[in-house]
Each structure stands twice: as C-alpha cells, then as structure tokens.
C-alpha atoms as a PDB file:
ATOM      1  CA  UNK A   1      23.412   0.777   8.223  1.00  0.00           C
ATOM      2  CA  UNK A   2      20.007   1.049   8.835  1.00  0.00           C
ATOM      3  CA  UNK A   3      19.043   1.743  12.449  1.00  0.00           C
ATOM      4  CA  UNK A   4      15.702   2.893  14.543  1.00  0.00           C
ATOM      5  CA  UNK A   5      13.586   4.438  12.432  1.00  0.00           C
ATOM      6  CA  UNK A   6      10.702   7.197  12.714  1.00  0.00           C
ATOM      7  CA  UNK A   7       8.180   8.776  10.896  1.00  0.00           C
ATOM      8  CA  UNK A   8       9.113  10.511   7.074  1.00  0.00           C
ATOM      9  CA  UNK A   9      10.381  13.686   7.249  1.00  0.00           C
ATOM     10  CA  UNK A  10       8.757  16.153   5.162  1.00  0.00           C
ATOM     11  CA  UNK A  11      12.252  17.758   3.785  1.00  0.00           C
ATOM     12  CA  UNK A  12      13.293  13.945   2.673  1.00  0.00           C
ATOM     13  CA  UNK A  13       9.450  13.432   1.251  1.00  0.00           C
ATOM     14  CA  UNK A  14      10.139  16.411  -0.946  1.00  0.00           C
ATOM     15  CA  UNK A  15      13.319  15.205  -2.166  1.00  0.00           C
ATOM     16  CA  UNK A  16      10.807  12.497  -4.402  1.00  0.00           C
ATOM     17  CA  UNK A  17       8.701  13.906  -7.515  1.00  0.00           C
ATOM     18  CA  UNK A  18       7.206  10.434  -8.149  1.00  0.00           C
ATOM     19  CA  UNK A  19       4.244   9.089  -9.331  1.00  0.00           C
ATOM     20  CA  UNK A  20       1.946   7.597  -6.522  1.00  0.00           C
ATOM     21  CA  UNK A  21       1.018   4.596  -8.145  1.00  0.00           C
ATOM     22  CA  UNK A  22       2.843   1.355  -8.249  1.00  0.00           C
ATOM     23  CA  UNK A  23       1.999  -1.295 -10.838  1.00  0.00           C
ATOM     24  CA  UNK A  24       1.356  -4.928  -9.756  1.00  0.00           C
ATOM     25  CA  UNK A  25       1.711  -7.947 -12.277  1.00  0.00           C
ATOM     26  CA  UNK A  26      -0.707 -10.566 -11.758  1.00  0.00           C
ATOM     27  CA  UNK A  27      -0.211 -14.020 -12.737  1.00  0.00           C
ATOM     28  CA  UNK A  28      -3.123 -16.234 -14.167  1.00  0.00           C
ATOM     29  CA  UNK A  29      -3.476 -19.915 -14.513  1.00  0.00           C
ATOM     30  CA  UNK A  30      -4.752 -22.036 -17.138  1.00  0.00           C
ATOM     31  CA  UNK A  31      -6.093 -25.526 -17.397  1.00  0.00           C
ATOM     32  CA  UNK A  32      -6.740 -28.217 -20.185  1.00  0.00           C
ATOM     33  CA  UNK A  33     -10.152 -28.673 -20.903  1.00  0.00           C
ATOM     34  CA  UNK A  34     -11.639 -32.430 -21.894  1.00  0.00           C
ATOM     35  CA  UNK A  35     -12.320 -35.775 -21.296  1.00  0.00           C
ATOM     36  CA  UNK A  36      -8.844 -36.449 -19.373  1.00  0.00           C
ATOM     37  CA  UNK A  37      -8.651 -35.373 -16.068  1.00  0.00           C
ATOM     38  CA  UNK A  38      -6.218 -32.572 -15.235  1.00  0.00           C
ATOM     39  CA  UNK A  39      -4.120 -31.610 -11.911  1.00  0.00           C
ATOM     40  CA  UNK A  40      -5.875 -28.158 -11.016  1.00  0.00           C
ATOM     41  CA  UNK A  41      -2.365 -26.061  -9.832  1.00  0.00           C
ATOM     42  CA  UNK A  42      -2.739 -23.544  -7.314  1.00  0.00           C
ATOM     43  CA  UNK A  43      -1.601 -20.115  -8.958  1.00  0.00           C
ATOM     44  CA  UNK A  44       0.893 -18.561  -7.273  1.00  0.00           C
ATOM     45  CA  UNK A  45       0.805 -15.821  -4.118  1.00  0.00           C
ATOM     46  CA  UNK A  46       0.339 -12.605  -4.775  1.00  0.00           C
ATOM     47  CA  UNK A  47       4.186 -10.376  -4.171  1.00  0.00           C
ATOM     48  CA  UNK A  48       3.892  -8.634  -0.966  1.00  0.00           C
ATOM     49  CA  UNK A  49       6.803  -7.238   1.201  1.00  0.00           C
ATOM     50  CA  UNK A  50       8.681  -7.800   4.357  1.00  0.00           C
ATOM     51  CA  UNK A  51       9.868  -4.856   5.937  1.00  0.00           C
ATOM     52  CA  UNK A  52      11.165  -3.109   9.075  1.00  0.00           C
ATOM     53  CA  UNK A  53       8.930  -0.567  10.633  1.00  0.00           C
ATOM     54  CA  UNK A  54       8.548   1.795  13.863  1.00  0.00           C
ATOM     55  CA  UNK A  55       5.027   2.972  13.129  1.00  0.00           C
ATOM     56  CA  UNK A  56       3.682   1.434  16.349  1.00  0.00           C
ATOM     57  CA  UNK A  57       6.580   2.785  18.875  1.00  0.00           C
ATOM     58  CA  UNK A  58       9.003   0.036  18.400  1.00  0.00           C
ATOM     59  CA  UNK A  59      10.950  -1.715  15.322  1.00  0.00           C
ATOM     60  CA  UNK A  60       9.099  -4.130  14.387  1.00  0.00           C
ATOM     61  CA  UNK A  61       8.634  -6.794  11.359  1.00  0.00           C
ATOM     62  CA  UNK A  62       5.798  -5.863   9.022  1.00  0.00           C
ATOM     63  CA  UNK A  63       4.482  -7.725   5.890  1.00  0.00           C
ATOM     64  CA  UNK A  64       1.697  -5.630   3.372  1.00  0.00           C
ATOM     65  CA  UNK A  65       0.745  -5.603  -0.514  1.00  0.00           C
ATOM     66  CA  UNK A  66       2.574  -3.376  -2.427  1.00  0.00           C
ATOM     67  CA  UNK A  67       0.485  -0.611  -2.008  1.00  0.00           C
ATOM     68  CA  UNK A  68       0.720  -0.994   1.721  1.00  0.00           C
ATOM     69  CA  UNK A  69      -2.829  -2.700   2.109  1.00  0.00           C
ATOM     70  CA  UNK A  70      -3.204  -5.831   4.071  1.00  0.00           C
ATOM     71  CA  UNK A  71      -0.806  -4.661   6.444  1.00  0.00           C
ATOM     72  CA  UNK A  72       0.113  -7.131   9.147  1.00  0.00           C
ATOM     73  CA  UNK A  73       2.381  -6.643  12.207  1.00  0.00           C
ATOM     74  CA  UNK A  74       4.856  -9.932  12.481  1.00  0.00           C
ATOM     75  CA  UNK A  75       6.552  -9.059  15.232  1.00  0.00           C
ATOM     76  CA  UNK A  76       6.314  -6.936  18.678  1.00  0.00           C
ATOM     77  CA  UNK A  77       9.268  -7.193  20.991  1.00  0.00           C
ATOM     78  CA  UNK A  78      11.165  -4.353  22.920  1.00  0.00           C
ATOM     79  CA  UNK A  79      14.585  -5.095  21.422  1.00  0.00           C
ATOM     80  CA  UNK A  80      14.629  -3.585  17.505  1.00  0.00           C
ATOM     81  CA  UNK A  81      13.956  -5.986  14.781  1.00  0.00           C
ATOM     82  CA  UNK A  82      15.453  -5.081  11.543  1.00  0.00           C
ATOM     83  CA  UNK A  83      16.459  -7.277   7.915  1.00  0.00           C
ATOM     84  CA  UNK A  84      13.459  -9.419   7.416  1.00  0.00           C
ATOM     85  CA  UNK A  85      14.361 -11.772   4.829  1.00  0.00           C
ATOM     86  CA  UNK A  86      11.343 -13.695   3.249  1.00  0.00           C
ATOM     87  CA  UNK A  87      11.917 -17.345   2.556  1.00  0.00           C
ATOM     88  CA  UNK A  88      11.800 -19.059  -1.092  1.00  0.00           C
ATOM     89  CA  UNK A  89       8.711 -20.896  -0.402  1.00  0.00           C
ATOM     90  CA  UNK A  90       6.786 -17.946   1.544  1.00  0.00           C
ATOM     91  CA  UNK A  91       6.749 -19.496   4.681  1.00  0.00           C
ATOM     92  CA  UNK A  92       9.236 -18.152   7.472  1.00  0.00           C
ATOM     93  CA  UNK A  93      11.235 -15.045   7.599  1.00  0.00           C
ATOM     94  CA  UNK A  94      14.513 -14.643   9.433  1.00  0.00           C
ATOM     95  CA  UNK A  95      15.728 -11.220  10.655  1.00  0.00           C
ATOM     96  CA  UNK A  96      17.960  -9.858  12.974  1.00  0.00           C
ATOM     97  CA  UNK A  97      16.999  -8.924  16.378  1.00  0.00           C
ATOM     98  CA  UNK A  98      18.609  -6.531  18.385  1.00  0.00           C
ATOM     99  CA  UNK A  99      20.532  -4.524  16.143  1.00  0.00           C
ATOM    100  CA  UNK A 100      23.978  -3.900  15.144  1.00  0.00           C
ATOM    101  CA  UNK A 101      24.979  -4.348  18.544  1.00  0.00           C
ATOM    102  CA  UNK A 102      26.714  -7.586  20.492  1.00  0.00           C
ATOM    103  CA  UNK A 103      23.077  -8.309  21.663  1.00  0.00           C
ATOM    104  CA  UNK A 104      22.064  -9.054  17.815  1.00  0.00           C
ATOM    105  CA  UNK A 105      21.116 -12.096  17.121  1.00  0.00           C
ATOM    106  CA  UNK A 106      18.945 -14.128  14.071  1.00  0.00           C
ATOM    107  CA  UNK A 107      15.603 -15.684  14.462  1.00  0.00           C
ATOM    108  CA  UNK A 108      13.337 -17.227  12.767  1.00  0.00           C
ATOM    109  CA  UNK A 109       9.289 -16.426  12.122  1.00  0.00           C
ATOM    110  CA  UNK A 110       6.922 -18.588  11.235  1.00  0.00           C
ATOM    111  CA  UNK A 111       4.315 -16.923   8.719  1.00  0.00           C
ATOM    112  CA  UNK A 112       1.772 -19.824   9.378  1.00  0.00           C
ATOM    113  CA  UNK A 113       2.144 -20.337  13.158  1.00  0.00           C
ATOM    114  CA  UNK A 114       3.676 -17.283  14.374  1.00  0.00           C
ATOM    115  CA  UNK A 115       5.979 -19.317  16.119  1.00  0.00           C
ATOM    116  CA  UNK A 116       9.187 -17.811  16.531  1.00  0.00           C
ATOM    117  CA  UNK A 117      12.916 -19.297  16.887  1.00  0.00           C
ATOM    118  CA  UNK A 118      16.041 -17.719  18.292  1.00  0.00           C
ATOM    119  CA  UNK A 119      18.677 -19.629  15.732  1.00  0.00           C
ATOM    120  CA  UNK A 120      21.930 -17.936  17.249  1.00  0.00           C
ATOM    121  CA  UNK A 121      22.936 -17.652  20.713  1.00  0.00           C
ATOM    122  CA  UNK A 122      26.112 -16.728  21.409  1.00  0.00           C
ATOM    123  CA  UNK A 123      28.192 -13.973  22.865  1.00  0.00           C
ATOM    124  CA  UNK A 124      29.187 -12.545  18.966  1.00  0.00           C
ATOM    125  CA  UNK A 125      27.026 -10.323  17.155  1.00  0.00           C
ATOM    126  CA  UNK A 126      25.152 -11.681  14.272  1.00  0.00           C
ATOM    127  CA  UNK A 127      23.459 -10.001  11.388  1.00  0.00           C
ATOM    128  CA  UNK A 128      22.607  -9.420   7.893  1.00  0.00           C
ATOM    129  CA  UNK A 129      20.862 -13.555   7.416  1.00  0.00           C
ATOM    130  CA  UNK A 130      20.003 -14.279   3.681  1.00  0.00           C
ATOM    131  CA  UNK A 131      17.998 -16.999   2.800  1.00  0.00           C
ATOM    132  CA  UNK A 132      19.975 -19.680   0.370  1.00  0.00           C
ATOM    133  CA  UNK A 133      18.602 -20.557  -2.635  1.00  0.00           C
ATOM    134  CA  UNK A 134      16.825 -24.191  -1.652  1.00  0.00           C
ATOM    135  CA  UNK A 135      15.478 -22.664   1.752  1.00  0.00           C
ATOM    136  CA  UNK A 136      17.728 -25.011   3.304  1.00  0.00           C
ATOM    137  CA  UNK A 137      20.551 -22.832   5.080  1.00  0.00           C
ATOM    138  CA  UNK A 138      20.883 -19.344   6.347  1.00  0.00           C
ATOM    139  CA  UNK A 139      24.219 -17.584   5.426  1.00  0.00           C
ATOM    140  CA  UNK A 140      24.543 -14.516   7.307  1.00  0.00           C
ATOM    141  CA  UNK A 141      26.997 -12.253   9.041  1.00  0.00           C
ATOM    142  CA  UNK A 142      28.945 -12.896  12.289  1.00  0.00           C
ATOM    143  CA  UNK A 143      31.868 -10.715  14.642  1.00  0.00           C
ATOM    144  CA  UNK A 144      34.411 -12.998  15.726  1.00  0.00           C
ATOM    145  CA  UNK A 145      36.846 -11.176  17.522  1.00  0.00           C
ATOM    146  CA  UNK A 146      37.061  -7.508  15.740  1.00  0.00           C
ATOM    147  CA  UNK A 147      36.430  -8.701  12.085  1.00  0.00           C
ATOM    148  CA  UNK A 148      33.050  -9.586  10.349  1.00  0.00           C
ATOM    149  CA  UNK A 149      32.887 -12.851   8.525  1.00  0.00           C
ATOM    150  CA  UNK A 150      30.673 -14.607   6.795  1.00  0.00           C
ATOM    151  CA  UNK A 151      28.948 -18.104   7.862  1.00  0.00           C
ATOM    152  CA  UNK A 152      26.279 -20.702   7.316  1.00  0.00           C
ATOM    153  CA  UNK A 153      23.847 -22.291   9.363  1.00  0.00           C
ATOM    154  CA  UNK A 154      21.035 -24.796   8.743  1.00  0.00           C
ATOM    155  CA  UNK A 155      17.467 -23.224   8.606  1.00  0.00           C
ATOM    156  CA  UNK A 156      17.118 -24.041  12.088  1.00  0.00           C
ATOM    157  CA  UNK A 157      20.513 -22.677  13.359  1.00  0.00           C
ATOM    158  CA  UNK A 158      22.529 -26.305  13.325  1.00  0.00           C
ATOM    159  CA  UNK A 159      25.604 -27.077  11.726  1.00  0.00           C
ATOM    160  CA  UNK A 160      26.932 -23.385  12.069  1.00  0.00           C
ATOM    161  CA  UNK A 161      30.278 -22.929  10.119  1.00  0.00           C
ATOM    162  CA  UNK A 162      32.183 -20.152   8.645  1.00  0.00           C
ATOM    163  CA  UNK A 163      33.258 -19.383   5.024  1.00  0.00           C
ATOM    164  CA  UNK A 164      35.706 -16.807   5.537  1.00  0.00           C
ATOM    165  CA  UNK A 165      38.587 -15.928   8.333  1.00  0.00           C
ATOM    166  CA  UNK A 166      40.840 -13.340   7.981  1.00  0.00           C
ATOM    167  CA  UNK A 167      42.082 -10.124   9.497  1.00  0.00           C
ATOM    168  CA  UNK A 168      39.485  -7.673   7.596  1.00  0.00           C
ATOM    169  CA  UNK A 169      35.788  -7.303   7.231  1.00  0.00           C
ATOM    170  CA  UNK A 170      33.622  -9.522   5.057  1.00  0.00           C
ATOM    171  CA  UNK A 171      29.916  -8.764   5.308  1.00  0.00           C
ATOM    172  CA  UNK A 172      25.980  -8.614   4.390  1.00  0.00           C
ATOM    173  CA  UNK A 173      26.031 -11.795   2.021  1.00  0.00           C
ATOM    174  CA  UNK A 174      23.964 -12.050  -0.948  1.00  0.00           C
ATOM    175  CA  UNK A 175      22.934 -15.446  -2.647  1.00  0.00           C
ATOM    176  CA  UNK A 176      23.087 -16.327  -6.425  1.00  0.00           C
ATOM    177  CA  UNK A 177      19.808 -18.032  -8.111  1.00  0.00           C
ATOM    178  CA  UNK A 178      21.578 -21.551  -8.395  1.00  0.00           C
ATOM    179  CA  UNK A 179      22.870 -21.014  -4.353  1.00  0.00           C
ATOM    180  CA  UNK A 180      26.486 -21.460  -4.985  1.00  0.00           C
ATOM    181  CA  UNK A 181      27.744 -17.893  -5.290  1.00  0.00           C
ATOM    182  CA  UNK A 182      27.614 -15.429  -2.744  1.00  0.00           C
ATOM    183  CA  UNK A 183      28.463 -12.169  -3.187  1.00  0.00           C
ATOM    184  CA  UNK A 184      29.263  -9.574  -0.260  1.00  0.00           C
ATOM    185  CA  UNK A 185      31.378  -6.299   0.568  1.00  0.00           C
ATOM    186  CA  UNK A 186      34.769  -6.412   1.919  1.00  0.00           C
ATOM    187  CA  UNK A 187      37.568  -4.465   3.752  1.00  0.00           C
ATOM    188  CA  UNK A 188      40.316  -6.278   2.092  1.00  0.00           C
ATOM    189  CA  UNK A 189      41.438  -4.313  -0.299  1.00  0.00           C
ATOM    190  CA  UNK A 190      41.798  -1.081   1.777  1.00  0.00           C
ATOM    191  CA  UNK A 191      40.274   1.224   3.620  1.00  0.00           C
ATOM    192  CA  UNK A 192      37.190   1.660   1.059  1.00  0.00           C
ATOM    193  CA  UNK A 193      34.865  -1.396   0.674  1.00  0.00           C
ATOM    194  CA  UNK A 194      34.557  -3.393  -2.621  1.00  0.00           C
ATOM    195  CA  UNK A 195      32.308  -6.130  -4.080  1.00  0.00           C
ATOM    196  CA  UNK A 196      33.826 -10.364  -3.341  1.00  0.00           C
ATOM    197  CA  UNK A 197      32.435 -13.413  -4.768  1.00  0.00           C
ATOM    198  CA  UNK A 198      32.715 -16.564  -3.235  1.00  0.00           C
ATOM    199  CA  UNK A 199      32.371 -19.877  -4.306  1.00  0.00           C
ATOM    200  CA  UNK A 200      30.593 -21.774  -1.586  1.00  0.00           C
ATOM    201  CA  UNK A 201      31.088 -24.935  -3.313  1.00  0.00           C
ATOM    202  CA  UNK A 202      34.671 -24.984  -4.397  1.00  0.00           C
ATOM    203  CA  UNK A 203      36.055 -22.136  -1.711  1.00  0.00           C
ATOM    204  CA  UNK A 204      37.101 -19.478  -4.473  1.00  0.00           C
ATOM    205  CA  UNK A 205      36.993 -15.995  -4.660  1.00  0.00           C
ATOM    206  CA  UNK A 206      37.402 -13.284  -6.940  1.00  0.00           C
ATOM    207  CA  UNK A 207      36.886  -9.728  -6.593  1.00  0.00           C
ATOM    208  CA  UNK A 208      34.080  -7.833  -8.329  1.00  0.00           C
ATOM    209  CA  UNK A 209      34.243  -4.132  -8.119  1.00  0.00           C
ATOM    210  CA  UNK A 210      37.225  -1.924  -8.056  1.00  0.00           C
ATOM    211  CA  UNK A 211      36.438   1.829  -7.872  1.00  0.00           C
ATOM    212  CA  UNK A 212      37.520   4.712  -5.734  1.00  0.00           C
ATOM    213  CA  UNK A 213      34.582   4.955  -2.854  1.00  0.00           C
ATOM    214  CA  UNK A 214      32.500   2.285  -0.975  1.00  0.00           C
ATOM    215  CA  UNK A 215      30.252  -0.131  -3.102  1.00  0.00           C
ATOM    216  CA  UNK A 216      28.244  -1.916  -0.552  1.00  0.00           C
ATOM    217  CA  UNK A 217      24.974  -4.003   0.227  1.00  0.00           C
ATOM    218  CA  UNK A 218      24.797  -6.063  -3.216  1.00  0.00           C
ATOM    219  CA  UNK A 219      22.514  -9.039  -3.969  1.00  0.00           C
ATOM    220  CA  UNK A 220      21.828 -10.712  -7.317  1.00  0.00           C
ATOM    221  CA  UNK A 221      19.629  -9.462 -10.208  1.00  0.00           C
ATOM    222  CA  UNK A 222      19.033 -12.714 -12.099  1.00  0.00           C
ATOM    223  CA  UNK A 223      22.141 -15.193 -12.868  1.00  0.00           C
ATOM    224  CA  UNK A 224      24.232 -12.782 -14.535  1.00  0.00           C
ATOM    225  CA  UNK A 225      23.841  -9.290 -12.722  1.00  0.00           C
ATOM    226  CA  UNK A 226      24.611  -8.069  -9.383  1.00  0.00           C
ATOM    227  CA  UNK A 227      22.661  -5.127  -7.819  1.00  0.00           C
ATOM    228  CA  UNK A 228      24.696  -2.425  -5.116  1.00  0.00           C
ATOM    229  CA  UNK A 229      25.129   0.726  -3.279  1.00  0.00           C
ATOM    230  CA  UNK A 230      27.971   3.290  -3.595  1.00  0.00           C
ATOM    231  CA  UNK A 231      28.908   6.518  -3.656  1.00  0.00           C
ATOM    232  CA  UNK A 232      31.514   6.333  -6.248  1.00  0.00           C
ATOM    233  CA  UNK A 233      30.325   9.451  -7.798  1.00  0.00           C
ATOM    234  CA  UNK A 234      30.372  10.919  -4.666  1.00  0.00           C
ATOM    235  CA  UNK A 235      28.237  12.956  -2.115  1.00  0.00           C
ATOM    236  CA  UNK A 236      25.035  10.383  -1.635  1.00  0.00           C
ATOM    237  CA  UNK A 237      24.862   6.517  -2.504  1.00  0.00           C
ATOM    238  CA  UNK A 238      22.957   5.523  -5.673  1.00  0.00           C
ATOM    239  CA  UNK A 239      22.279   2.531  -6.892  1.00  0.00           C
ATOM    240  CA  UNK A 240      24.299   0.628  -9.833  1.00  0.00           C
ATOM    241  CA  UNK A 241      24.364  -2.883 -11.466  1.00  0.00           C
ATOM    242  CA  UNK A 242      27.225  -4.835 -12.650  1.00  0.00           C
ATOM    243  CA  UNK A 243      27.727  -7.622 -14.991  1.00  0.00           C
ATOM    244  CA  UNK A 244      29.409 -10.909 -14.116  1.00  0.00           C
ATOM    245  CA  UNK A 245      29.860 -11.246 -17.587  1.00  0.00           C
ATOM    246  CA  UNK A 246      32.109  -8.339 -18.245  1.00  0.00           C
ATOM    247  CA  UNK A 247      32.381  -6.383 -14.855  1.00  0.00           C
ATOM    248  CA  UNK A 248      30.972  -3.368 -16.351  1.00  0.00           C
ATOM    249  CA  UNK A 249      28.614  -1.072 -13.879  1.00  0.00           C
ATOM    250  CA  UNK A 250      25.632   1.034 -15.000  1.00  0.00           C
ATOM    251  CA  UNK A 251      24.048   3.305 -13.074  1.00  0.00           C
ATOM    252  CA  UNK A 252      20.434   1.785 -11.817  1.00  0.00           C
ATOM    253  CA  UNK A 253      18.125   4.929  -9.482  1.00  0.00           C
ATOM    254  CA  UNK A 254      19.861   8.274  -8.119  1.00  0.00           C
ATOM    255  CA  UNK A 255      17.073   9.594  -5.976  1.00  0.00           C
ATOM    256  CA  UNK A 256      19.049  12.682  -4.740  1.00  0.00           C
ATOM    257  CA  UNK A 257      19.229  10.739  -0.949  1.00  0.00           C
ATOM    258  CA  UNK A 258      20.989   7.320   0.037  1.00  0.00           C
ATOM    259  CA  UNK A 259      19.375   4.488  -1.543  1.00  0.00           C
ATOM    260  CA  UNK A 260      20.501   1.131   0.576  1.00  0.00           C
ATOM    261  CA  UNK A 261      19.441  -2.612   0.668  1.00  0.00           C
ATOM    262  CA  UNK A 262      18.431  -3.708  -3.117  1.00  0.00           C
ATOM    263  CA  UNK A 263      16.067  -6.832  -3.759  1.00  0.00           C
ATOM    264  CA  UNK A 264      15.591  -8.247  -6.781  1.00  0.00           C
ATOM    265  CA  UNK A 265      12.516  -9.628  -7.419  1.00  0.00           C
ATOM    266  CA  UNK A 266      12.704 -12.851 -10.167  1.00  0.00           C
ATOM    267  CA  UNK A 267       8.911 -12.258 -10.942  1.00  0.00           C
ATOM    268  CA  UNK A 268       7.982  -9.235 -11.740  1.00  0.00           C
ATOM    269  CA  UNK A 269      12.312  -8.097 -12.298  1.00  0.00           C
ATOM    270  CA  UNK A 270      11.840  -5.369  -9.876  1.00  0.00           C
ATOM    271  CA  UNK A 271      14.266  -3.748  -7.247  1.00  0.00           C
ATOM    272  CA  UNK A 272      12.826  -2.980  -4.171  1.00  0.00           C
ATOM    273  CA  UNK A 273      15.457  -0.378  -1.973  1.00  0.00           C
ATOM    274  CA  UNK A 274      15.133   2.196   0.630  1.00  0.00           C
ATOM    275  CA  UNK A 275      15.511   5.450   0.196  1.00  0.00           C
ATOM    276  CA  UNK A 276      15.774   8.783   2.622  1.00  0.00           C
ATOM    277  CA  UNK A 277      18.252   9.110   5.738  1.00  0.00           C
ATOM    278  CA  UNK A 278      18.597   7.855   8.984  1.00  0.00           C
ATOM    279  CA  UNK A 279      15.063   7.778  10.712  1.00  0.00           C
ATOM    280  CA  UNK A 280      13.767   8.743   7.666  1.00  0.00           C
ATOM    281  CA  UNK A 281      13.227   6.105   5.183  1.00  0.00           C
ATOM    282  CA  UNK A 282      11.080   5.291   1.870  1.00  0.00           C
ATOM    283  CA  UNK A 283      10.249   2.178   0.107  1.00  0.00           C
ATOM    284  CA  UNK A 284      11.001   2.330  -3.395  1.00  0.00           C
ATOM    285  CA  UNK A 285      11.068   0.271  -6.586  1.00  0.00           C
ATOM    286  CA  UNK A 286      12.564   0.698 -10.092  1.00  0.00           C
ATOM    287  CA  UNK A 287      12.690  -1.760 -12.947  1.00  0.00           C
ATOM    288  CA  UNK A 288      15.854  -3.635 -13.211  1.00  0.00           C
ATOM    289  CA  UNK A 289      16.731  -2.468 -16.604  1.00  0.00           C
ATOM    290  CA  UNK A 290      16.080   1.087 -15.333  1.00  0.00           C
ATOM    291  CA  UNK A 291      13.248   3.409 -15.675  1.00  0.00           C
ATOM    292  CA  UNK A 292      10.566   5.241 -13.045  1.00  0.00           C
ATOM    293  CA  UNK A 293      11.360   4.793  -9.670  1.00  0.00           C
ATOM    294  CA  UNK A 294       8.124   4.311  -7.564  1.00  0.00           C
ATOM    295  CA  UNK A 295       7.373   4.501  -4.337  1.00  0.00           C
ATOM    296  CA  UNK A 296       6.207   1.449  -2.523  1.00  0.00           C
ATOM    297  CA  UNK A 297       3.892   1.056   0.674  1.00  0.00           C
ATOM    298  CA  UNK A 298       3.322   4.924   0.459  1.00  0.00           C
ATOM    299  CA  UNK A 299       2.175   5.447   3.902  1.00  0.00           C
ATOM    300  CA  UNK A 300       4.256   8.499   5.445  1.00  0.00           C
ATOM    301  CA  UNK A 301       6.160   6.549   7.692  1.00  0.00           C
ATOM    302  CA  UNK A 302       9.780   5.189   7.628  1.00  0.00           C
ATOM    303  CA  UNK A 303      10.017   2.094   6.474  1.00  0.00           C
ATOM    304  CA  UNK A 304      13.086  -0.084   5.753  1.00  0.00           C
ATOM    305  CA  UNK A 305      14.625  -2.885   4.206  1.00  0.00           C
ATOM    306  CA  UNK A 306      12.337  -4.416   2.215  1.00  0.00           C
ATOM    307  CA  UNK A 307      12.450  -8.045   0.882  1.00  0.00           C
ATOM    308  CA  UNK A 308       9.893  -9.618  -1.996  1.00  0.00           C
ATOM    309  CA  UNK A 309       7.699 -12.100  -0.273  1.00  0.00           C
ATOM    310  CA  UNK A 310       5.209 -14.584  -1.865  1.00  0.00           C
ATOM    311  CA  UNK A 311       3.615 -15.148   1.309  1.00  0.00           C
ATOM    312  CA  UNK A 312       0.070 -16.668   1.460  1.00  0.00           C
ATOM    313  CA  UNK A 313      -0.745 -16.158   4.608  1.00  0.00           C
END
C-alpha cells in the first residue's frame, strides 16, 4: 500500500533514464459559421491530476497540470490523506483520510467550494473509494470484522450497502466505463491475490487472472482492457494489461522499482501510476498500448496515487 510519503530519494531517482518532458493533448472546438445561430460549447478542461503529497510536512491532497504547474493544495489536516479520486464531471474528489488504519475513513471535497464532507463514520476502516461511472455512487472498500469487502454508497454517503460477504479479502474496486462491472483483487483463491469481476447489476462473478504471484490494484483501460500490478515475474511489481476478451496479459511499464495504482485516462489513453518505494514515490505515465514511460509532475518530491482530473477550477 501506499503510506506517508517523503521527499525522492536520489538512489530511486536514478533508477529512471527518462525523458523530462511530458506531452499534453489539447482539445479544440469548432463552430458553424452563418446566418443560423449556433450553441457556442464550452471546450473541455484541460487534464490535470489529483494526487497525494507530503511536500508541506503532512499528507495532503494536491491537484497540478501535468507538468506540475498550477499546483494547488486541496487539503491540510493532521491525519494523512491519501487516494484522491477525481469525479466524472471535475467537481469533487473523494479520498481516504486517515490511512490504512481503523481511523480511515472517506470524504468528500468540493473543488468549487472547498467544502468538505466526512461520508463514513463508523467504527470499520474504510478505504480505496472509486468514483462510479454516472458520479452518482461511491464504491469503495470496507473491514467488517477481519475481512475486506467491497460496498456502495451514494455520493453523499447514504444508502450504504455491501456487494460482497465472505470469509476472505475482496478489495480496492475499480469501475468499468458503462458502471456495471467492477473489477478488484481477492484472497479467495489462496494465499496469493488474483483479479474478480463483479456484476453489480446481476450479482455475478467470474475470476480474471490466474497466475502464480499477487496481481493487484487494477482499474479499467477502456471497455475491453483491464490495467494491474504484479509481480508474477518476480522480484518488483510491473505493470500488465489484460483482455476481457480473451484473458490474455501483456506486459504494460517495468521501471526496475514497484509501479502501483494505474489510471486510465479515456482522453488522451494514458496510464498514470506511481513508481519508486515506500516514502519514495514518482508520478509516471506510459501510453496504454505501451511505449515511453514519462515522468509526470517532475518536482523531486514523492508523490502518489495519481488520478486524471478535468477539473476547472
């Protein structure tokens, strides 16, 4: 997991021969010329990211451009903030406060207001909140008892239910384009973690991955590709892709250190990760057919899990 977090280590900067720059797609808008009037669209946001930061003393929330201008602090609080997950519309991000600890809990930021909201209370801990698809509900990760399951909550913590119950761990969900399929790692195969899909709709599941070492921290790449950690090659954990199609797995980025917590960005078909080692991480990118792996918000300190964010404020 990721915890606290300090500034980049020199031996883990060395560990990355990469180019400095980091390209940024810009989108344009058109309109109709003549004599009929025409509905003037607004074009949308620039991509920025939310990420996790301790480069004022304290884990805190951060949202910058790509290139780490524009930097803005979202949150300041003594209790670690980590997971910021940007919502579809740009306007709030939910994140877990307090860490991985019985004290975490998930609240809610509002990018326009600042106002913030404290959507679980309860003696459990709570973690790992993904946005769903419509930006109406908040599926996320919660310890009942001594086994991880997953749940879902309206955007402003109501109507709390859980989607799975058993005797092993289920964790860190990630959401499907359309919102009904959520993929996530599980314990219940063994003692090695594999990839689950669940139907939220209809209650199925299937398993996804089957390979000897832990695949972990997936989210979707598109409708038909699934993004995820492991170190089934063993020593450090890379980062792979697998097809729902055929369940085959390609390897994505191996940046000779652990690369965790892959977003896939629909607009420019990016994957933001980090990359480095416990107190000690990088923001990177790489296509998500493969290719360079950049570095992202190259400011020298450790940053961590990053999330795409169309934010206009």
């Amino acid at each position: 997991m990721l915890g606290a977090t300090r500034r980049f280590l020199p031996a883990v900067a060395a560990a990355f021969t990469l180019a400095s720059a980091v390209a940024v797609t810009t989108v344009g808008a058109s309109a109709a010329s003549g004599n009929r009037a025409t509905a003037v669209r607004q074009p949308p946001a620039p991509e920025r990211l939310v990420f996790s930061s301790e480069r004022d003393g304290n884990q805190d929330i951060y949202l910058a451009n790509l290139d780490g201008s524009g930097l803005r602090r979202l949150t300041s609080h003594p209790a670690p903030d980590l997971i910021p997950r940007c919502s579809p519309d740009g306007r709030h991000v939910v994140f877990l406060r307090g860490g991985f600890t019985e004290n975490g809990e998930i609240y809610r930021l509002d990018l326009v207001t600042g106002e913030e909201r404290r959507l679980t209370d309860n003696a459990v801990r709570d973690s790992t909140p993904q946005w769903s698809a419509d930006g109406r509900r908040i599926f996320f990760t919660r310890r009942v008892g001594q086994y991880d399951r997953i749940a879902v909550m309206n955007a402003d913590g109501t109507g709390l239910s859980d989607l799975t119950s058993a005797a092993w761990h289920d964790t860190m969900p990630g959401v499907s384009p359309d919102g009904r399929t959520l993929v996530h790692h599980t314990y219940r195969y063994g003692r090695e973690t594999e990839l689950h899909l669940l139907d939220v709709v209809s209650g199925v599941s299937s398993r996804l991955t089957a390979a000897a070492g832990y695949d972990y921290e997936a989210s979707f790449a598109g409708r038909d590709r699934v993004v995820f950690s492991s170190n089934r090659a063993g020593g450090h954990y890379r980062l792979y892709t697998t097809s729902l199609a055929d369940g085959s797995v390609s390897l994505l980025a191996d940046v000779g250190v652990d690369a965790w917590g892959s977003r896939y960005s629909s607009h420019s078909h990016a994957v933001a990760f980090s990359a480095g080692r416990e107190g000690a991480w990088r923001l990177m990118t790489v296509d998500v057919n493969g290719g360079v792996v950049r570095p992202l918000i190259p400011d020298g300190f450790s940053n961590s899990s990053p999330d795409w964010c169309q934010a206009r404020q």
